[in-house]
C-alpha atoms as a PDB file:
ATOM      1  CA  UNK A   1      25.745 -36.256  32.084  1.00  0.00           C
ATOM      2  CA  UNK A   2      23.555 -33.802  32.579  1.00  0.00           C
ATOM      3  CA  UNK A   3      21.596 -33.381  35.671  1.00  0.00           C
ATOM      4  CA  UNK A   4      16.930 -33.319  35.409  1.00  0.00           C
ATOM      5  CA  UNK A   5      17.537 -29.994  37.338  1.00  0.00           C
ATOM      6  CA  UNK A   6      19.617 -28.487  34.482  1.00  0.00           C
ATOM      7  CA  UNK A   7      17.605 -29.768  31.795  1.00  0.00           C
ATOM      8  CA  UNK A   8      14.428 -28.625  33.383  1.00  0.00           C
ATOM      9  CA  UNK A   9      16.237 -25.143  33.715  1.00  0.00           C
ATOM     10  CA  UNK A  10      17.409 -25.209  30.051  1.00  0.00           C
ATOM     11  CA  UNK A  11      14.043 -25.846  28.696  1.00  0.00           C
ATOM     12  CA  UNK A  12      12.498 -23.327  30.679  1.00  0.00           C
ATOM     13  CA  UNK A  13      15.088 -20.878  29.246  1.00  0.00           C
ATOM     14  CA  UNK A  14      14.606 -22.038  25.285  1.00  0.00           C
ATOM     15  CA  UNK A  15      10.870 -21.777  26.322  1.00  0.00           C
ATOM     16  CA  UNK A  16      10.914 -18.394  27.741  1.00  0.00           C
ATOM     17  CA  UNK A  17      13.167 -17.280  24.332  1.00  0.00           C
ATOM     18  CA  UNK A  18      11.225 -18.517  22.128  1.00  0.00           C
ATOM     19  CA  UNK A  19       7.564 -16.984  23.861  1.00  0.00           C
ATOM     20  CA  UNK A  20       9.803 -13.430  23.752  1.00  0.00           C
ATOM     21  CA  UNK A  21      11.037 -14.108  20.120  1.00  0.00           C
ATOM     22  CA  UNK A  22       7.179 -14.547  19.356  1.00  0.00           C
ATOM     23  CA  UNK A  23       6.180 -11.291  21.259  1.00  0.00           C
ATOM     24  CA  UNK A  24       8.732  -9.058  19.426  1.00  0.00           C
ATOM     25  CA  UNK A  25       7.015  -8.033  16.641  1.00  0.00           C
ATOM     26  CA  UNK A  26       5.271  -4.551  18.085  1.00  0.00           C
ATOM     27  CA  UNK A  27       3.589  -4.636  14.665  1.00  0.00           C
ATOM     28  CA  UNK A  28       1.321  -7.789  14.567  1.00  0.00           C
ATOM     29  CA  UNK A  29       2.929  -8.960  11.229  1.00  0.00           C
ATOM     30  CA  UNK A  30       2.197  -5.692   9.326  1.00  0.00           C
ATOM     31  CA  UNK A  31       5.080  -5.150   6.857  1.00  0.00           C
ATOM     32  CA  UNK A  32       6.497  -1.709   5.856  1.00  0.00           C
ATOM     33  CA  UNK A  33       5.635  -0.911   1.854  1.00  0.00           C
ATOM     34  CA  UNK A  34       7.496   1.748  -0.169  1.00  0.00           C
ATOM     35  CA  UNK A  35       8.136   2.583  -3.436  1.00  0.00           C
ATOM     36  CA  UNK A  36       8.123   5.261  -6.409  1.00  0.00           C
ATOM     37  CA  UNK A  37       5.320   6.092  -9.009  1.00  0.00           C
ATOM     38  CA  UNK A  38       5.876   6.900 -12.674  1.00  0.00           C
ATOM     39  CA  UNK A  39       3.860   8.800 -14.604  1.00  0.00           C
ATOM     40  CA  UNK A  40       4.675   8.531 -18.485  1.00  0.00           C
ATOM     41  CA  UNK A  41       8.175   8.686 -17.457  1.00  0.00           C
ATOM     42  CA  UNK A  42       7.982  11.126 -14.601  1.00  0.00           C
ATOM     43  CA  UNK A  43       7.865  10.928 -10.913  1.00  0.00           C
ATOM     44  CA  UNK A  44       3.857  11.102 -10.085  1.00  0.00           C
ATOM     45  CA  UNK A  45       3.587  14.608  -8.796  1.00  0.00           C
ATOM     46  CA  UNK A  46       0.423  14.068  -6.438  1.00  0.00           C
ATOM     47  CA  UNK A  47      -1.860  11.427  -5.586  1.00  0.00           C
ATOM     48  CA  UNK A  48      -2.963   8.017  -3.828  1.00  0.00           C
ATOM     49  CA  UNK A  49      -2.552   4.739  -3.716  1.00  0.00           C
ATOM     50  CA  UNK A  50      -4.021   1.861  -2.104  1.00  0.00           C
ATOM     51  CA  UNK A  51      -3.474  -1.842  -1.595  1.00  0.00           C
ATOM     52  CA  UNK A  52      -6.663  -3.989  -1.573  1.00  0.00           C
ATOM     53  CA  UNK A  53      -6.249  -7.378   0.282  1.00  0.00           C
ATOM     54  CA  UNK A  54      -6.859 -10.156  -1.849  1.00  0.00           C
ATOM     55  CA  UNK A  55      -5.973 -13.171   0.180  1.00  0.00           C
ATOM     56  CA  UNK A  56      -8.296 -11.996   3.402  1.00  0.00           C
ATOM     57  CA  UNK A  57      -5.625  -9.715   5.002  1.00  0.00           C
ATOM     58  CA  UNK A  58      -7.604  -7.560   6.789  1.00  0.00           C
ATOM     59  CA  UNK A  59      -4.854  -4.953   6.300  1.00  0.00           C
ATOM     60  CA  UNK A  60      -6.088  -2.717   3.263  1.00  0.00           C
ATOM     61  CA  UNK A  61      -4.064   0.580   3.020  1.00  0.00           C
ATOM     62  CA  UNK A  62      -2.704   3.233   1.191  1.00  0.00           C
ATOM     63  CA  UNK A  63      -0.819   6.005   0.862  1.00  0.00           C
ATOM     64  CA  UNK A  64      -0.138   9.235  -0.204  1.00  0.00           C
ATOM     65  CA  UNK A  65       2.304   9.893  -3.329  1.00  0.00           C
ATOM     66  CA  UNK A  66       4.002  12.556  -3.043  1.00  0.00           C
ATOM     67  CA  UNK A  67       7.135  13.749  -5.278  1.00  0.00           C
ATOM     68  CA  UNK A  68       7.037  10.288  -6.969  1.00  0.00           C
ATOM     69  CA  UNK A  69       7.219   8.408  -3.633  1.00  0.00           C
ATOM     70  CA  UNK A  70       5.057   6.727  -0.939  1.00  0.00           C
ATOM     71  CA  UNK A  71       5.667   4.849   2.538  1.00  0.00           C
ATOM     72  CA  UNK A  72       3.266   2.792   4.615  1.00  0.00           C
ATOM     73  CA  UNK A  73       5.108   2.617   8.008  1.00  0.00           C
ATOM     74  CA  UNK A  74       4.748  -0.513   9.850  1.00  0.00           C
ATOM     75  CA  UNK A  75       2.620   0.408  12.598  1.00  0.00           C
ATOM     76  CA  UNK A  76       0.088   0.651   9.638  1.00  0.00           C
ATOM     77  CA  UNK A  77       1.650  -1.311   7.197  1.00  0.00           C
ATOM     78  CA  UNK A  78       0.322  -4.506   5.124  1.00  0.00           C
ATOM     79  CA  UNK A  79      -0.078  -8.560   6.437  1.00  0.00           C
ATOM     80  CA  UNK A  80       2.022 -10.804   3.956  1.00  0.00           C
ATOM     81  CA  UNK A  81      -0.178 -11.948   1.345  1.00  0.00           C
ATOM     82  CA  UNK A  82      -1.288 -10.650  -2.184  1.00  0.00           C
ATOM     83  CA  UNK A  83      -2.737  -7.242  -2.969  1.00  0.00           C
ATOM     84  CA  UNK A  84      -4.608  -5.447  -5.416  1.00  0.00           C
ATOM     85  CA  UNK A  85      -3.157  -2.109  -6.691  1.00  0.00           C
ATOM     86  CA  UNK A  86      -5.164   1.063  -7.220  1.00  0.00           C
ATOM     87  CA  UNK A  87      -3.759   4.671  -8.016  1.00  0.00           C
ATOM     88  CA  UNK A  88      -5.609   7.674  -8.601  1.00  0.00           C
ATOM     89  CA  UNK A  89      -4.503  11.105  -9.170  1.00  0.00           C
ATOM     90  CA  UNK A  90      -6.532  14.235  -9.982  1.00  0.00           C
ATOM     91  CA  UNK A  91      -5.651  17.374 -12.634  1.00  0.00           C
ATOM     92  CA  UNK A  92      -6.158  19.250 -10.110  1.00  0.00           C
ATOM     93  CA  UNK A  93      -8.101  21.918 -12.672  1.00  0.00           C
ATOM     94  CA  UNK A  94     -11.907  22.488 -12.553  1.00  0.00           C
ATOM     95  CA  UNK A  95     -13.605  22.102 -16.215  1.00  0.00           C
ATOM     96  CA  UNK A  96     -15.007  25.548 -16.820  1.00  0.00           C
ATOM     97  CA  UNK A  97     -18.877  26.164 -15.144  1.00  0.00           C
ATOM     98  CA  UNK A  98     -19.075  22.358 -14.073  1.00  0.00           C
ATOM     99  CA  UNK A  99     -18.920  22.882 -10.205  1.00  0.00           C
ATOM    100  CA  UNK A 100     -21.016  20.398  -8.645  1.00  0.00           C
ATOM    101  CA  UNK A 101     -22.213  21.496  -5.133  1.00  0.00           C
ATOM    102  CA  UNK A 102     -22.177  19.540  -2.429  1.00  0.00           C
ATOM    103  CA  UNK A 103     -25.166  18.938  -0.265  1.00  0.00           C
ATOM    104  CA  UNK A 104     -24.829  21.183   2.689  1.00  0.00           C
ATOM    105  CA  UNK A 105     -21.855  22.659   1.927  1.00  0.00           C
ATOM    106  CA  UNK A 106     -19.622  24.568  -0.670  1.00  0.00           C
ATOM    107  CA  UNK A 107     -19.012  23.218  -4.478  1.00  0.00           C
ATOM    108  CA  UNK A 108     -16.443  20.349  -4.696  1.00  0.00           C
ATOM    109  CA  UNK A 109     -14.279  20.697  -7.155  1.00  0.00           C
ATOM    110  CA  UNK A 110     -14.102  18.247  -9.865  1.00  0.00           C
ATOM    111  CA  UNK A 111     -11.251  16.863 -11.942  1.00  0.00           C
ATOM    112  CA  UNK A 112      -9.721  15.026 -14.215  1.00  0.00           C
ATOM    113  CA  UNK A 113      -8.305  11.126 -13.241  1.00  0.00           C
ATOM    114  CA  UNK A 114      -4.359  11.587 -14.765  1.00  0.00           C
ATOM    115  CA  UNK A 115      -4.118   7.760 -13.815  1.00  0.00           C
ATOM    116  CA  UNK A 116      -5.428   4.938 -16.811  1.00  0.00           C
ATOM    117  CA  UNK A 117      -8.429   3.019 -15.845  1.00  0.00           C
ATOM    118  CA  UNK A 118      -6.299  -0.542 -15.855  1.00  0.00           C
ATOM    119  CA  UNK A 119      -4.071   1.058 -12.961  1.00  0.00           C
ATOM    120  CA  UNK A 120      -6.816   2.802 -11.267  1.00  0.00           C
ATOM    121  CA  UNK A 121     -10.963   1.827 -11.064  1.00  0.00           C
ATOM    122  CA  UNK A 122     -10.262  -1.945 -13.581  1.00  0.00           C
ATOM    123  CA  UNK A 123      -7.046  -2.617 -12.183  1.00  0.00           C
ATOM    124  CA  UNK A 124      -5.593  -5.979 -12.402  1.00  0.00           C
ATOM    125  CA  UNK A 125      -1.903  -4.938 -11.277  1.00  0.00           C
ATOM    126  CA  UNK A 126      -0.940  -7.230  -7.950  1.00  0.00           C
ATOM    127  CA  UNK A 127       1.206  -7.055  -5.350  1.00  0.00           C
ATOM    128  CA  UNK A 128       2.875  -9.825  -2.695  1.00  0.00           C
ATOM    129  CA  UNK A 129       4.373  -8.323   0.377  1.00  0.00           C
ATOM    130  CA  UNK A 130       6.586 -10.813   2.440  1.00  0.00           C
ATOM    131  CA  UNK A 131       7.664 -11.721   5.671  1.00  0.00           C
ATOM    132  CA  UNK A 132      10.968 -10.575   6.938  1.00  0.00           C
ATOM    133  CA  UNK A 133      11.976  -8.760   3.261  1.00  0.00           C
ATOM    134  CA  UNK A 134      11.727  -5.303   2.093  1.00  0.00           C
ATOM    135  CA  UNK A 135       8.337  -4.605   0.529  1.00  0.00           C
ATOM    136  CA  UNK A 136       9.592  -2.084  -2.081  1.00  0.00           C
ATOM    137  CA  UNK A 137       7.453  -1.814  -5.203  1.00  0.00           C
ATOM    138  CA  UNK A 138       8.202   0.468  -8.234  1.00  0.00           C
ATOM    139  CA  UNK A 139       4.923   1.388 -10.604  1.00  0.00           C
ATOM    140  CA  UNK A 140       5.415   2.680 -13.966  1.00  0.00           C
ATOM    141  CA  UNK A 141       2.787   4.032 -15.548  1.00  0.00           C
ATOM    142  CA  UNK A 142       2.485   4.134 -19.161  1.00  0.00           C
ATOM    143  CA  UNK A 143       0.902   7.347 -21.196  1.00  0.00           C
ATOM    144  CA  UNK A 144      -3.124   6.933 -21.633  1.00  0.00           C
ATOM    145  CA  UNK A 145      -4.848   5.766 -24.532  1.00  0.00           C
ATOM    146  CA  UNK A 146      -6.292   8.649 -25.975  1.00  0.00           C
ATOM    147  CA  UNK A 147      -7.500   7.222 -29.173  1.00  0.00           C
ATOM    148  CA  UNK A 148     -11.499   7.455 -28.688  1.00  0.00           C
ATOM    149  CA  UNK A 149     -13.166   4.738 -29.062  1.00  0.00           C
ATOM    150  CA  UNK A 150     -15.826   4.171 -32.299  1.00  0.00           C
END
C-alpha cells in the first residue's frame, strides 16, 4: 500500500512531465515543409511558392525554389491543417521595348509566368501538413497549354 505522501509526490511528478512535455515544442505547432518542383519533367530552376491557409491557420508561407527544391524550417514553418498551393516562376527575359517604369524609381523588369495558371493565380492544388509526420510534398508540373483559345 502506498502511502498519501507518495501518491501526492507521484502526481506532482506526472503533472510536472506532462506541463514540460506540453512546453517542448520551441515551435508553437509550426511543422517543417519540403519538397521538389517539376517543371515539364525538370527540376524548377527558379521561383516561389507559397502555402495559403485554408482551414484559419494563421501560418501562410512560402518559399523559395531553388534547383528543384524548397524548405520551410520550423521556426517558420506551417500549423497542421489544409493549404492552398501557389507557384510562380518568371522567364526571367524582358519582351523587347516593354519596360514599365516604376513610380519613383528605375524600370522593373517584366516577364513571362513559366508556371500554368491552375498551379499558380486559379489554383485548386491542396495541401495537409500533419502533426508529428514529415511534411514532404512533391509538385509536378505538367507542360502549358499553348493551344490559343478561339
Amino acid at each position: 500500500m502506498f502511502s498519501s505522501r507518495t501518491l501526492f509526490l507521484c502526481g506532482i511528478l506526472t503533472l510536472g512531465t506532462a506541463v514540460l512535455a506540453g512546453c517542448s515544442d520551441p515551435y508553437g505547432g509550426r511543422m517543417e515543409v519540403s519538397g521538389a518542383v517539376t517543371l515539364q519533367g525538370q527540376p524548377l530552376k527558379e521561383g516561389s511558392i507559397l502555402f495559403a491557409p485554408l482551414e484559419n491557420q494563421d501560418t501562410p508561407g512560402g518559399a523559395q525554389v531553388i534547383q528543384g527544391e524548397y524548405k520551410i524550417p520550423p521556426q517558420s514553418g506551417l500549423r497542421p491543417g489544409k493549404y492552398l498551393v501557389r507557384l510562380t516562376a518568371g522567364d526571367g527575359r524582358t519582351p523587347a521595348n516593354e519596360e514599365i517604369a516604376a513610380p519613383g524609381g528605375p524600370a522593373n523588369i517584366v516577364s513571362v509566368d513559366l508556371i500554368p495558371e491552375d498551379w499558380n493565380t486559379r489554383s485548386k492544388h491542396e495541401i495537409e501538413v500533419k502533426a508529428r509526420s514529415v511534411n514532404k510534398f512533391n509538385f509536378d508540373i505538367p507542360k502549358m497549354n499553348t493551344r490559343k483559345k478561339k
